[in-house]
C-alpha atoms as a PDB file:
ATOM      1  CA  UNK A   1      -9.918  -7.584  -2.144  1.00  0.00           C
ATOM      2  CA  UNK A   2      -8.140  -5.920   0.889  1.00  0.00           C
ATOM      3  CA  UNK A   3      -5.704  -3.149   0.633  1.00  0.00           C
ATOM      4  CA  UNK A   4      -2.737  -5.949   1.011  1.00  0.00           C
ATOM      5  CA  UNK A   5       0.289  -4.379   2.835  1.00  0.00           C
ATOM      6  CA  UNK A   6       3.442  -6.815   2.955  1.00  0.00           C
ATOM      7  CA  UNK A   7       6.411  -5.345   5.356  1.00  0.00           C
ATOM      8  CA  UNK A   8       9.982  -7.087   4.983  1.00  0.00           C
ATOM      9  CA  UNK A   9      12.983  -6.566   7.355  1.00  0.00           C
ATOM     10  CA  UNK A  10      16.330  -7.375   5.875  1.00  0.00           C
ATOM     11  CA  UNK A  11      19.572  -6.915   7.489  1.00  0.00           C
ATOM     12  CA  UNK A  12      21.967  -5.353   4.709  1.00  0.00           C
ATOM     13  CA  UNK A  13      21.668  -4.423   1.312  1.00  0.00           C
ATOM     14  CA  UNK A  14      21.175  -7.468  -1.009  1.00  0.00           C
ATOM     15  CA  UNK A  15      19.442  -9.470   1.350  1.00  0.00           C
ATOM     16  CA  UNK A  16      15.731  -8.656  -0.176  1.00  0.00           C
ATOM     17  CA  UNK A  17      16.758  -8.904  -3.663  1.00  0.00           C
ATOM     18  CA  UNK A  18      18.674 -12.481  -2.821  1.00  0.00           C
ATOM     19  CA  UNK A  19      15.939 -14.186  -0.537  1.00  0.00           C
ATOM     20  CA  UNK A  20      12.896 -12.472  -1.580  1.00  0.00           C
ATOM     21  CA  UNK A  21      13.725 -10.132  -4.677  1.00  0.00           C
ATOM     22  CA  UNK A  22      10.952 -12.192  -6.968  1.00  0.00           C
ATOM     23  CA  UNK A  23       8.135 -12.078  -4.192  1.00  0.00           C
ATOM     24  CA  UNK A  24       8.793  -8.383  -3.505  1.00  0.00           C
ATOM     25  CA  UNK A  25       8.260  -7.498  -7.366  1.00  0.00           C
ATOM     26  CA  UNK A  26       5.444 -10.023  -7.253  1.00  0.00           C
ATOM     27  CA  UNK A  27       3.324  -8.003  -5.015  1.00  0.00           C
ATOM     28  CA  UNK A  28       4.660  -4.268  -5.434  1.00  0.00           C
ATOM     29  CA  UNK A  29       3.335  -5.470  -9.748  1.00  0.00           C
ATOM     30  CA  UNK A  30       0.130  -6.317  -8.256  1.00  0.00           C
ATOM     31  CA  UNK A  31      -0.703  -3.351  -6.180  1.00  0.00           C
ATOM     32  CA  UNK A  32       0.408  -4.351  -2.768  1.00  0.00           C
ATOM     33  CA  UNK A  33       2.039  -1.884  -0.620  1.00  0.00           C
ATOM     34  CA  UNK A  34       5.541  -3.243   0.128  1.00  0.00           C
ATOM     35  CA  UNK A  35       7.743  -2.000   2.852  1.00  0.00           C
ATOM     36  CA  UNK A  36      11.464  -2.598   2.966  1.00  0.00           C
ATOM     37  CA  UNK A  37      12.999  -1.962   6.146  1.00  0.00           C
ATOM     38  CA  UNK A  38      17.021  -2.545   6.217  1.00  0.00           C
ATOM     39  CA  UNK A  39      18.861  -2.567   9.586  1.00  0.00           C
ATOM     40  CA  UNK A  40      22.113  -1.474   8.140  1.00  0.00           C
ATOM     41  CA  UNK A  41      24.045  -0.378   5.468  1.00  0.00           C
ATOM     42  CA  UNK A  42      26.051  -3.358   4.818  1.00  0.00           C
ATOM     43  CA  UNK A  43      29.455  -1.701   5.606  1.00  0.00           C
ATOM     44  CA  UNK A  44      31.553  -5.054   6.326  1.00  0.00           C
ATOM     45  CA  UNK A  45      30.269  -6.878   2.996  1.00  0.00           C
ATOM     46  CA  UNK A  46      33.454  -8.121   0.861  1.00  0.00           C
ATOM     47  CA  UNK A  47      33.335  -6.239  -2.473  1.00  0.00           C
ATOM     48  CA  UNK A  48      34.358  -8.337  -5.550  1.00  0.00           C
ATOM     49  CA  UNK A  49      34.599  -5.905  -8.083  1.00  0.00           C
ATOM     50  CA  UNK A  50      38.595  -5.030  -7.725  1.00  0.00           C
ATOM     51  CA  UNK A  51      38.289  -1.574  -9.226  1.00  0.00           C
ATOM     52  CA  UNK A  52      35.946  -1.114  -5.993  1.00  0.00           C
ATOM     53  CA  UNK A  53      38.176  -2.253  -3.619  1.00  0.00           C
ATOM     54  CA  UNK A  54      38.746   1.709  -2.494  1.00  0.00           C
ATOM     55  CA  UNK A  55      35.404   1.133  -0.131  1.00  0.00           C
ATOM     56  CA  UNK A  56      36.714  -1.428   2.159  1.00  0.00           C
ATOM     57  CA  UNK A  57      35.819  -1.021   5.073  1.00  0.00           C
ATOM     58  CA  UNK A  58      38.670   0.064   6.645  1.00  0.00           C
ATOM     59  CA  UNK A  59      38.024   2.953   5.175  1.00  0.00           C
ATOM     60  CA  UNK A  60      35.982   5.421   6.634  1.00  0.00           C
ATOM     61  CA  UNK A  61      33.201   3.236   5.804  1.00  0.00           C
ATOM     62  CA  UNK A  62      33.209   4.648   2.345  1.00  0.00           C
ATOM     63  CA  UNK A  63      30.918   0.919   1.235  1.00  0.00           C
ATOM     64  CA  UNK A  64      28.065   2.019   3.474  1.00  0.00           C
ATOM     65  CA  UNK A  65      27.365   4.819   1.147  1.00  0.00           C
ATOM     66  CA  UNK A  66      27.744   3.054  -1.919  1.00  0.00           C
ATOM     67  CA  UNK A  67      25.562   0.601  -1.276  1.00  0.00           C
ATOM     68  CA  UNK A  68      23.060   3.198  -0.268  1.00  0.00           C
ATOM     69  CA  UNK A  69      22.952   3.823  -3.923  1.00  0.00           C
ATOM     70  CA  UNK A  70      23.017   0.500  -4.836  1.00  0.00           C
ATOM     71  CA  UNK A  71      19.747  -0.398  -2.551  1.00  0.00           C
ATOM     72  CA  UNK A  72      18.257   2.144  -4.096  1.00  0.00           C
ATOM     73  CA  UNK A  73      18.902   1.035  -8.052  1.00  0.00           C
ATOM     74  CA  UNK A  74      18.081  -2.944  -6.636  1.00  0.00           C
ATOM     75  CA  UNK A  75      14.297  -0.919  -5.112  1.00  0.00           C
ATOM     76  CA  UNK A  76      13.582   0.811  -8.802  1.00  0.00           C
ATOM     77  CA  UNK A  77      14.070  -2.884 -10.717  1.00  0.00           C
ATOM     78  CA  UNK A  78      11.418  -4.235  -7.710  1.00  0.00           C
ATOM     79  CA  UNK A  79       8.959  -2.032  -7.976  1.00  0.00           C
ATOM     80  CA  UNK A  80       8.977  -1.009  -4.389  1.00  0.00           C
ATOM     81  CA  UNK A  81       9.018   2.684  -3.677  1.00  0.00           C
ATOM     82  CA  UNK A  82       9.020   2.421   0.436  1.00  0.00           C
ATOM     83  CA  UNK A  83      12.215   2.036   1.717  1.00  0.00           C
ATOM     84  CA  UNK A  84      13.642   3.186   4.917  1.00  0.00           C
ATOM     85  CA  UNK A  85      16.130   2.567   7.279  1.00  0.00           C
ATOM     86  CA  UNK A  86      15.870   1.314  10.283  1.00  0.00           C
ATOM     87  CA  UNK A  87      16.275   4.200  13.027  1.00  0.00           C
ATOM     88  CA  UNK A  88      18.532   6.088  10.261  1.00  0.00           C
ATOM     89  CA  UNK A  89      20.800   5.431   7.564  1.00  0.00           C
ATOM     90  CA  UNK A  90      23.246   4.381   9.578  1.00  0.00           C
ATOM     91  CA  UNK A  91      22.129   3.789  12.747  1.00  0.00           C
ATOM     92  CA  UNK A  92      23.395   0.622  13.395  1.00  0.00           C
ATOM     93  CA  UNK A  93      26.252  -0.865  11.469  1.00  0.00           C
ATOM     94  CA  UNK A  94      26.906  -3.853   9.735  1.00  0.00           C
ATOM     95  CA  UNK A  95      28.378  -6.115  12.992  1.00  0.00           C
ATOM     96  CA  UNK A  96      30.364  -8.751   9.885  1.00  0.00           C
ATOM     97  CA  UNK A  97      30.200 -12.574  10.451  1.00  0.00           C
ATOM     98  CA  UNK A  98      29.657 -14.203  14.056  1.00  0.00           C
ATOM     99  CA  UNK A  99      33.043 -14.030  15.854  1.00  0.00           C
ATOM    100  CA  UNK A 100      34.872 -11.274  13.988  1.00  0.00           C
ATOM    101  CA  UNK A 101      36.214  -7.988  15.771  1.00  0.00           C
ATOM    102  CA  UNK A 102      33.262  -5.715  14.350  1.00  0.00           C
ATOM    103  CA  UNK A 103      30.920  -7.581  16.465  1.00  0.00           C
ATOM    104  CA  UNK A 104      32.393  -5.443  18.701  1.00  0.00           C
ATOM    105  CA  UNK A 105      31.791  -1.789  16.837  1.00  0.00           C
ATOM    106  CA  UNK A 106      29.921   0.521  19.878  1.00  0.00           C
ATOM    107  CA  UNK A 107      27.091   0.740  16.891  1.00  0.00           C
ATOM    108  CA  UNK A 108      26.983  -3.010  15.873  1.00  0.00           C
ATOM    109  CA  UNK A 109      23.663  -3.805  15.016  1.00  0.00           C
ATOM    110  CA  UNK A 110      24.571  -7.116  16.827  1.00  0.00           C
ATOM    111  CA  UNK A 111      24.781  -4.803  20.246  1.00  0.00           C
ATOM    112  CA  UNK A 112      21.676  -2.836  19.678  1.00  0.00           C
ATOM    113  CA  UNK A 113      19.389  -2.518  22.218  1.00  0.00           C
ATOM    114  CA  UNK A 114      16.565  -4.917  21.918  1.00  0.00           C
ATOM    115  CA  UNK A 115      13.207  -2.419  23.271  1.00  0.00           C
ATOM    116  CA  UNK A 116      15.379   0.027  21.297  1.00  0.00           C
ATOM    117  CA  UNK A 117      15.523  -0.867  17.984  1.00  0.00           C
ATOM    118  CA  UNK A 118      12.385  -2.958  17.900  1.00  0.00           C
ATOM    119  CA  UNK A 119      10.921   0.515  18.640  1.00  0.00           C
ATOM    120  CA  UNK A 120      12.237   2.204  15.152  1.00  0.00           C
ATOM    121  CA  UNK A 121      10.367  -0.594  13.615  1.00  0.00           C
ATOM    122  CA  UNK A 122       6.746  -0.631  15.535  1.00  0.00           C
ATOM    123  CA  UNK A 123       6.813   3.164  14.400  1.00  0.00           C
ATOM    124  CA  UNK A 124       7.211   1.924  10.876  1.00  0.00           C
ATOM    125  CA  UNK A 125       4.834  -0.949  11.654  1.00  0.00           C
ATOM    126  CA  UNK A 126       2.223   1.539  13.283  1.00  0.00           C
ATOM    127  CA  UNK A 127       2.241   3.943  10.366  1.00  0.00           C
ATOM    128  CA  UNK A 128       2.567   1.593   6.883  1.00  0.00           C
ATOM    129  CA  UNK A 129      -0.603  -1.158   9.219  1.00  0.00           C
ATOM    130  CA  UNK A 130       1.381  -4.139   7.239  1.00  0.00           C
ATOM    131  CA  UNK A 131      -1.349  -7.745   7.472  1.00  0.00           C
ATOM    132  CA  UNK A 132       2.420  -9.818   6.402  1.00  0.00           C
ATOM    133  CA  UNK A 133       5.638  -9.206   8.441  1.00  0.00           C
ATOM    134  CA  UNK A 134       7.966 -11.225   6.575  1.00  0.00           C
ATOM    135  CA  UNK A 135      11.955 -11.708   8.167  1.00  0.00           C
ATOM    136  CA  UNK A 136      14.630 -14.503   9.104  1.00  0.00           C
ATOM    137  CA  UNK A 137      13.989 -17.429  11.453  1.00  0.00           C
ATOM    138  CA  UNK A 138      15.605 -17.645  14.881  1.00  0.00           C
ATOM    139  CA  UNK A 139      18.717 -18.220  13.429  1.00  0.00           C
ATOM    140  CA  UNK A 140      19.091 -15.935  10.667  1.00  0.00           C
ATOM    141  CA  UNK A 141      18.682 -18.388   8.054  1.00  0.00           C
ATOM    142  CA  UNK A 142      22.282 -18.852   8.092  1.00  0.00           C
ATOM    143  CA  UNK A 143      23.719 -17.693  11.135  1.00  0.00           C
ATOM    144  CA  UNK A 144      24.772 -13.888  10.427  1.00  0.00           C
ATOM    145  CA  UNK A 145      24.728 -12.197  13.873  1.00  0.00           C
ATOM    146  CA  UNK A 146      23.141  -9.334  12.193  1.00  0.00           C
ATOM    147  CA  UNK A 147      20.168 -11.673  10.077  1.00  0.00           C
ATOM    148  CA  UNK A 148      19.724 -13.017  13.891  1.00  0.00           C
ATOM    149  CA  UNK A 149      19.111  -9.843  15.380  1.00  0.00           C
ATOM    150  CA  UNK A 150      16.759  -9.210  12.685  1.00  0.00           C
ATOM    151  CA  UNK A 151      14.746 -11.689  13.344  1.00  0.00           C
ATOM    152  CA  UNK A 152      15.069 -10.720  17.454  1.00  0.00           C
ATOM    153  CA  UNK A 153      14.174  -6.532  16.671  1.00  0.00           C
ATOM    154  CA  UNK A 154      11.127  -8.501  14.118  1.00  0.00           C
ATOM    155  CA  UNK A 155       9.475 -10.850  16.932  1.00  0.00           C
ATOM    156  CA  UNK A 156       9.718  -8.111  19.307  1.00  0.00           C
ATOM    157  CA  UNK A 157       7.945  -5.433  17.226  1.00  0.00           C
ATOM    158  CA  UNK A 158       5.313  -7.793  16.109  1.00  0.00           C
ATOM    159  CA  UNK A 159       4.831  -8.048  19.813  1.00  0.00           C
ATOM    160  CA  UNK A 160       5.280  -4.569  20.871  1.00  0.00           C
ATOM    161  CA  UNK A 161       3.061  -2.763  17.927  1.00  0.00           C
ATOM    162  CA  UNK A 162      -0.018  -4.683  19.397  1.00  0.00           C
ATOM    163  CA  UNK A 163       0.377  -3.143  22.728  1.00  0.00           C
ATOM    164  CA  UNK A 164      -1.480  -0.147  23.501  1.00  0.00           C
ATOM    165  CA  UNK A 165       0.582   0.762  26.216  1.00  0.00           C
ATOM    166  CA  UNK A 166       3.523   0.997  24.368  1.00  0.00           C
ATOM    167  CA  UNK A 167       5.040   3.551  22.448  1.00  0.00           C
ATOM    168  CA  UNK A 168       3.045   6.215  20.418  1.00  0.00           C
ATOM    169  CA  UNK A 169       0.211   5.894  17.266  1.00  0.00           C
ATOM    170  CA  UNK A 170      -2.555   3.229  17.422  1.00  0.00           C
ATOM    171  CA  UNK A 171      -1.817  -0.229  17.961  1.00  0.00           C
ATOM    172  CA  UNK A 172      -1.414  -2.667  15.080  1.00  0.00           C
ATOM    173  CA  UNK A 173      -1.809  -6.484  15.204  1.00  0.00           C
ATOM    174  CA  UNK A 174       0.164  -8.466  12.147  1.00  0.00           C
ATOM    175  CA  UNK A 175      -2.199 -11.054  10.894  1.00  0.00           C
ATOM    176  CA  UNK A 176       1.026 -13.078   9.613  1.00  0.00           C
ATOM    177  CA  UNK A 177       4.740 -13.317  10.190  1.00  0.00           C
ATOM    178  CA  UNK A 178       6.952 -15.474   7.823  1.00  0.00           C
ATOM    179  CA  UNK A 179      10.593 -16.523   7.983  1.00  0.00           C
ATOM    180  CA  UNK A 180      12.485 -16.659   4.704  1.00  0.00           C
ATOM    181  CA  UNK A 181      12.927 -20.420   3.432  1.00  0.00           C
ATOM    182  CA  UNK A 182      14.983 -22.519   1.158  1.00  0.00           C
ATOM    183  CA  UNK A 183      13.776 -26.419   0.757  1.00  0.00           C
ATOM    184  CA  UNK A 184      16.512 -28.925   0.445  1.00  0.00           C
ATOM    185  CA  UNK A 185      14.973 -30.091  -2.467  1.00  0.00           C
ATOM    186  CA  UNK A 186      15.850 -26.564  -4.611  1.00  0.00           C
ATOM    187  CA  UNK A 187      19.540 -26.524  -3.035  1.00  0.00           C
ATOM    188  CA  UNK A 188      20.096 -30.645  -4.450  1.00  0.00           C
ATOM    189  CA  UNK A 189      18.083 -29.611  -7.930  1.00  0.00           C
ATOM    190  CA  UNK A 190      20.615 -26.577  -7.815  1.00  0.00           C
ATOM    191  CA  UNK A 191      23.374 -28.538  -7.131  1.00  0.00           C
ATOM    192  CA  UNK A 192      22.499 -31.055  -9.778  1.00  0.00           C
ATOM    193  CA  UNK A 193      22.321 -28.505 -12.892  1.00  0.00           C
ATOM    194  CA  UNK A 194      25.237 -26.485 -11.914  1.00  0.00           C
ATOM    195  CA  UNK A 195      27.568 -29.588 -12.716  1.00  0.00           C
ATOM    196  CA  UNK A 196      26.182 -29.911 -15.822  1.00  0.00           C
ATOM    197  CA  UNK A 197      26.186 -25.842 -16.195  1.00  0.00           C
ATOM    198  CA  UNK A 198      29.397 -24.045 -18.635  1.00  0.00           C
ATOM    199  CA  UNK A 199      30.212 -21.695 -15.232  1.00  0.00           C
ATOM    200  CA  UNK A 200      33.025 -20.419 -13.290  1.00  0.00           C
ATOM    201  CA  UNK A 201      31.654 -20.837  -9.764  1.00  0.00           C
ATOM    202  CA  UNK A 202      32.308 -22.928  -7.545  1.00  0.00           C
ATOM    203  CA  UNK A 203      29.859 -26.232  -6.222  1.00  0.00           C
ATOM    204  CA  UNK A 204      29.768 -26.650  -2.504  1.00  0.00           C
ATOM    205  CA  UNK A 205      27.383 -30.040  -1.421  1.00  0.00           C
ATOM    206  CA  UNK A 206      24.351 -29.666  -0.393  1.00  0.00           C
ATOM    207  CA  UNK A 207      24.705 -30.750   3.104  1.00  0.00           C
ATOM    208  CA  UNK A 208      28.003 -28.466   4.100  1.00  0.00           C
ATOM    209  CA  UNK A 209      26.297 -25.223   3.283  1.00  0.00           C
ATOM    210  CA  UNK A 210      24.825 -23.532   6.474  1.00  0.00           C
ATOM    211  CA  UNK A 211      21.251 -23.166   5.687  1.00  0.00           C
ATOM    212  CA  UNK A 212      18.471 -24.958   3.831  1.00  0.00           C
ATOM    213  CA  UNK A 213      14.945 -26.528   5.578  1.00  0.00           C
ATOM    214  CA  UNK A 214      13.480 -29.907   5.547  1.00  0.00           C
ATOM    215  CA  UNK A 215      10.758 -29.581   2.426  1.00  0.00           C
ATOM    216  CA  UNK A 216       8.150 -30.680   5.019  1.00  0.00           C
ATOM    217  CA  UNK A 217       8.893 -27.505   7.290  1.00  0.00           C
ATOM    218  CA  UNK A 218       8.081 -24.994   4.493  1.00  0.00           C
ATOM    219  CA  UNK A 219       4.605 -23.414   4.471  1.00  0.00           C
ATOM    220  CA  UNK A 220       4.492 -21.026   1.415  1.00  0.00           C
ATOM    221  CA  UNK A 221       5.421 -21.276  -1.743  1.00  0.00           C
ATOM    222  CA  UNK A 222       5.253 -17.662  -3.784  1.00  0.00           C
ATOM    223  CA  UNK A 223       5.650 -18.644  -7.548  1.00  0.00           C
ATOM    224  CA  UNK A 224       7.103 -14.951  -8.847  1.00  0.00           C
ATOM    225  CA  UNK A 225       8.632 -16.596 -12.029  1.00  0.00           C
ATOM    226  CA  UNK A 226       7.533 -13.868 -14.308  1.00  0.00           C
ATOM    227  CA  UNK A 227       9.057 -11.264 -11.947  1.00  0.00           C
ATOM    228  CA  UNK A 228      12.309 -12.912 -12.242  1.00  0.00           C
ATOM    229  CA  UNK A 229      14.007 -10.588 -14.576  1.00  0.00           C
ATOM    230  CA  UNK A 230      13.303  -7.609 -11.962  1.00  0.00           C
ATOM    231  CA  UNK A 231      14.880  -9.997  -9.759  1.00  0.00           C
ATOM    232  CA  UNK A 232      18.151 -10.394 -11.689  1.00  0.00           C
ATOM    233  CA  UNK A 233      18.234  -6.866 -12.637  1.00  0.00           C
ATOM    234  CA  UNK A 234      18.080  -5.526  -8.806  1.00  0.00           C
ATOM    235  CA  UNK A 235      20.736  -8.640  -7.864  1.00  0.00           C
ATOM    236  CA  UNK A 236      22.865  -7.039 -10.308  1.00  0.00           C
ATOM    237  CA  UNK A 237      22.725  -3.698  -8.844  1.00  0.00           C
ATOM    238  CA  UNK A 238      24.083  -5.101  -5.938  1.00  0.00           C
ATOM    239  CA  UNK A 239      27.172  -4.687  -8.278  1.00  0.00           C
ATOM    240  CA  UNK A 240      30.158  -4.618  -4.942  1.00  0.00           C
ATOM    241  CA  UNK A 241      28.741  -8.050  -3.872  1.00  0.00           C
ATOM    242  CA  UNK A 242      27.075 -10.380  -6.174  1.00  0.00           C
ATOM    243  CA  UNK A 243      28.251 -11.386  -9.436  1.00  0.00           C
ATOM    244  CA  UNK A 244      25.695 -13.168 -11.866  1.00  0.00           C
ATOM    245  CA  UNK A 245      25.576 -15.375 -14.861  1.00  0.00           C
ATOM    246  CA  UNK A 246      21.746 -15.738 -15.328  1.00  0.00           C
ATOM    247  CA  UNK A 247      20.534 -18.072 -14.164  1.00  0.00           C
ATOM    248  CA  UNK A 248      23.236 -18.232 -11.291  1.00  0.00           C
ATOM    249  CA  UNK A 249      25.004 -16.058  -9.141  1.00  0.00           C
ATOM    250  CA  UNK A 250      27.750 -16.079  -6.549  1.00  0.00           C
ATOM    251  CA  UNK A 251      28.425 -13.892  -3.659  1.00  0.00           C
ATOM    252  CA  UNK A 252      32.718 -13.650  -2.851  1.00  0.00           C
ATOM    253  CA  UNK A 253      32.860 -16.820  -2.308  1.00  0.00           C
ATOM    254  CA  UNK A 254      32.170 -17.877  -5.569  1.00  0.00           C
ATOM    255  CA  UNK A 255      30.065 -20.439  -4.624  1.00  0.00           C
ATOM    256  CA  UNK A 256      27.426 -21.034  -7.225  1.00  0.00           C
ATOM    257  CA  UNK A 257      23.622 -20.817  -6.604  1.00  0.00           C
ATOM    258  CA  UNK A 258      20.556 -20.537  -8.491  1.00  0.00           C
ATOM    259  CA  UNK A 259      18.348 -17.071  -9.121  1.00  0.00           C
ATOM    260  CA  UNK A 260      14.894 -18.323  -8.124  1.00  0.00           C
ATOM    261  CA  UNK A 261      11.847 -17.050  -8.997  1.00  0.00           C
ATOM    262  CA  UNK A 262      10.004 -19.353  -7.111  1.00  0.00           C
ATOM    263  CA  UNK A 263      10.702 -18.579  -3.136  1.00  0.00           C
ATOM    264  CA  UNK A 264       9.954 -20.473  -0.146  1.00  0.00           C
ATOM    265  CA  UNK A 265       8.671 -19.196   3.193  1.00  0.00           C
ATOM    266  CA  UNK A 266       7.769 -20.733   6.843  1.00  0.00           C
ATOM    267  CA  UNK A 267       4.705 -19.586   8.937  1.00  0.00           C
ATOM    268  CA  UNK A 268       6.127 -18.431  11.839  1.00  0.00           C
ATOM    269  CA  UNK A 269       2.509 -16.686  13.443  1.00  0.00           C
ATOM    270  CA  UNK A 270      -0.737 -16.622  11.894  1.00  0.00           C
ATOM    271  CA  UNK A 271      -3.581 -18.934  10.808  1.00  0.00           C
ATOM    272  CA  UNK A 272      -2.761 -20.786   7.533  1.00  0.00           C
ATOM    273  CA  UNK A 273      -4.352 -19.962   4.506  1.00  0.00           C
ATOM    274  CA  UNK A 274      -5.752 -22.808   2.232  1.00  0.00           C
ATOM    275  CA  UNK A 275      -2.906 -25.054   0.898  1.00  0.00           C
ATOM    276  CA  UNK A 276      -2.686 -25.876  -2.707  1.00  0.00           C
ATOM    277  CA  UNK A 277      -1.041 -28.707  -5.206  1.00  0.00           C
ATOM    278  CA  UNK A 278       1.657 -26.485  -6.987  1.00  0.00           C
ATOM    279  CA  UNK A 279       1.485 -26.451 -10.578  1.00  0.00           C
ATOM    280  CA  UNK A 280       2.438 -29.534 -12.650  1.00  0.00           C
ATOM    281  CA  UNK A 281       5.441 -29.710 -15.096  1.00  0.00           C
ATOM    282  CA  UNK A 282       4.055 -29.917 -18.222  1.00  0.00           C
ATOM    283  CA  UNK A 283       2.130 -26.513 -17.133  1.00  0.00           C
ATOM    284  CA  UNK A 284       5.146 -24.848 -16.191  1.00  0.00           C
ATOM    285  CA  UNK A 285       5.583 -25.735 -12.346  1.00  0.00           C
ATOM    286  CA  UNK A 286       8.395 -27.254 -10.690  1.00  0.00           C
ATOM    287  CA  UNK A 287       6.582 -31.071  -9.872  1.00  0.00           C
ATOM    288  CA  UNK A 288       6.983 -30.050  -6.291  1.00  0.00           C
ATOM    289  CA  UNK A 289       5.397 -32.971  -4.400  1.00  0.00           C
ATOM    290  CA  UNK A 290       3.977 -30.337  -1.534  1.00  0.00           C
ATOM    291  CA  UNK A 291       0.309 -28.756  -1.001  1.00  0.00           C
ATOM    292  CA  UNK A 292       1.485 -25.413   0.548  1.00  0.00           C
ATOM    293  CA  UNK A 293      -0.034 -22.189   0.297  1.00  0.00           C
ATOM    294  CA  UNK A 294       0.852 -20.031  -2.518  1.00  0.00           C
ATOM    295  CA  UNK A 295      -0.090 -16.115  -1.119  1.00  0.00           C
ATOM    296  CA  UNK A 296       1.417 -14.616   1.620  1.00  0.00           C
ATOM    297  CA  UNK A 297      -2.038 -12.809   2.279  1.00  0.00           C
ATOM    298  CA  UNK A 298      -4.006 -15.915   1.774  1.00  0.00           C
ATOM    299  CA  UNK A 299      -7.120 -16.483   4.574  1.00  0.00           C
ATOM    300  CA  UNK A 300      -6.365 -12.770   5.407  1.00  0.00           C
ATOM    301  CA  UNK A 301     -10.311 -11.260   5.156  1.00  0.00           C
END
């Protein structure tokens, strides 16, 4: 078996233990070197618990801290014991939804400079040699400016890390980048159980909610099921921005989604690896109608 080495590049706090908490603990369990890279601290996130509310932002950006801490209690439940920064802790800052004044910040990771920042991450790409580069599509999955630029500082260090005339330490070619995925077909089955769920949050339909792919666009399907209590435990040390009732959650606006320890994922770059039936109900699997691949490393000799 190769040494497997799986890099992911998150934008904030909470985004690896929401979108790919399960895979992460997957791997890291089964001797893969996993990288976390996170761009910033998460200083504009909206903290629910009340007795929190001292780290708004407005605040000296007392939250960045905090959730410093909490990144590092959500790493411990995963398994994963390489975590850095981008650049710094605090290098860039959290730039808030598209639109808002704090797009505006002079260190906005929105702002950064492309070459720049995509620099701080071929270093980390040089040094950790990742096979699996794993980020956001184009659009950020949903549109955050910094879960855009992300995936911008991403494309452009899988580029750059391969060229030997840039930058210092040996060149590295990624074998595979993936963008994070949800199939429509988890948001509707969601959807469905949550009405028939005892819980507080709230049920947005399926087609208003700003991300979600076509079933036929997704590529990978990592079944991490019997990681998902690390999951759960590292969403719930993400304490000033996720509340959850296992087997949901909600972020502050209390919209109600599902924990899932099955997670989906696009081929972005990369030959595909051999796809597979996904396991059948009665032997625990989901019924999914899809042959996809089911290893992020698979075809990687």
């Amino acid at each position: 078996m190769i040494d497997r080495r799986l890099l992911l590049v998150h934008a904030h706090p909470d985004d690896e233990s929401i979108g790919t908490g399960a895979t992460m603990a997957k791997y890291a369990a089964e001797g893969a070197h996993v990288t976390l890279v996170t761009c910033t601290l998460g200083e504009e996130g909206e903290i629910i618990p009340k007795d929190l509310a001292r780290l708004a932002a407005d605040r000296d950006d007392a939250l960045g801290p905090y959730r410093i801490d909490e990144l590092d209690a959500a790493c411990r439940a995963l398994g994963v014991e390489d975590h850095r920064f981008l650049g710094a802790p605090g290098r860039w800052r959290d730039s808030g939804m598209m639109g808002v004044a704090s797009n505006d910040h002079p260190k906005a990771f929105w702002r950064a400079d492309l070459d720049e920042a995509a620099g701080e991450l071929v270093k980390v790409i040089r040094e950790v040699r990742p096979q699996v580069l794993v980020t956001y599509d184009d659009n950020g999955f949903y549109g955050h400016p910094d879960h855009i630029q992300a995936h911008r500082v991403s494309r452009r260090a899988f580029e750059l890390a391969a060229d030997a005339g840039f930058g210092e330490g040996e060149p590295w070619q990624i074998a595979k980048f993936y963008h994070t995925a949800l199939a429509r077909s988890v948001m509707r089955r969601t959807a469905e159980a949550l009405r028939e769920a005892d819980v507080d949050f709230l049920i947005e339909a399926v087609d208003d909610m700003p991300f979600g792919n076509p079933d036929e666009d997704v590529t990978t399907e990592i079944d991490a099921r019997a990681w998902i209590g690390n999951k759960i435990e590292a969403m719930r040390a993400h304490a000033t921005q996720i509340v959850v009732d296992d087997p949901w959650y909600a972020l502050s606006n209390n919209i109600g989604q599902e924990v899932l320890g099955v997670e989906h994922y696009t081929l972005a770059f990369g030959v595909r690896g051999p796809a597979v039936p996904g396991p059948p109900v009665e032997a625990g699997g989901l019924g999914e109608p899809h042959n996809r691949e089911n290893d992020l490393f698979a075809g990687i000799g």
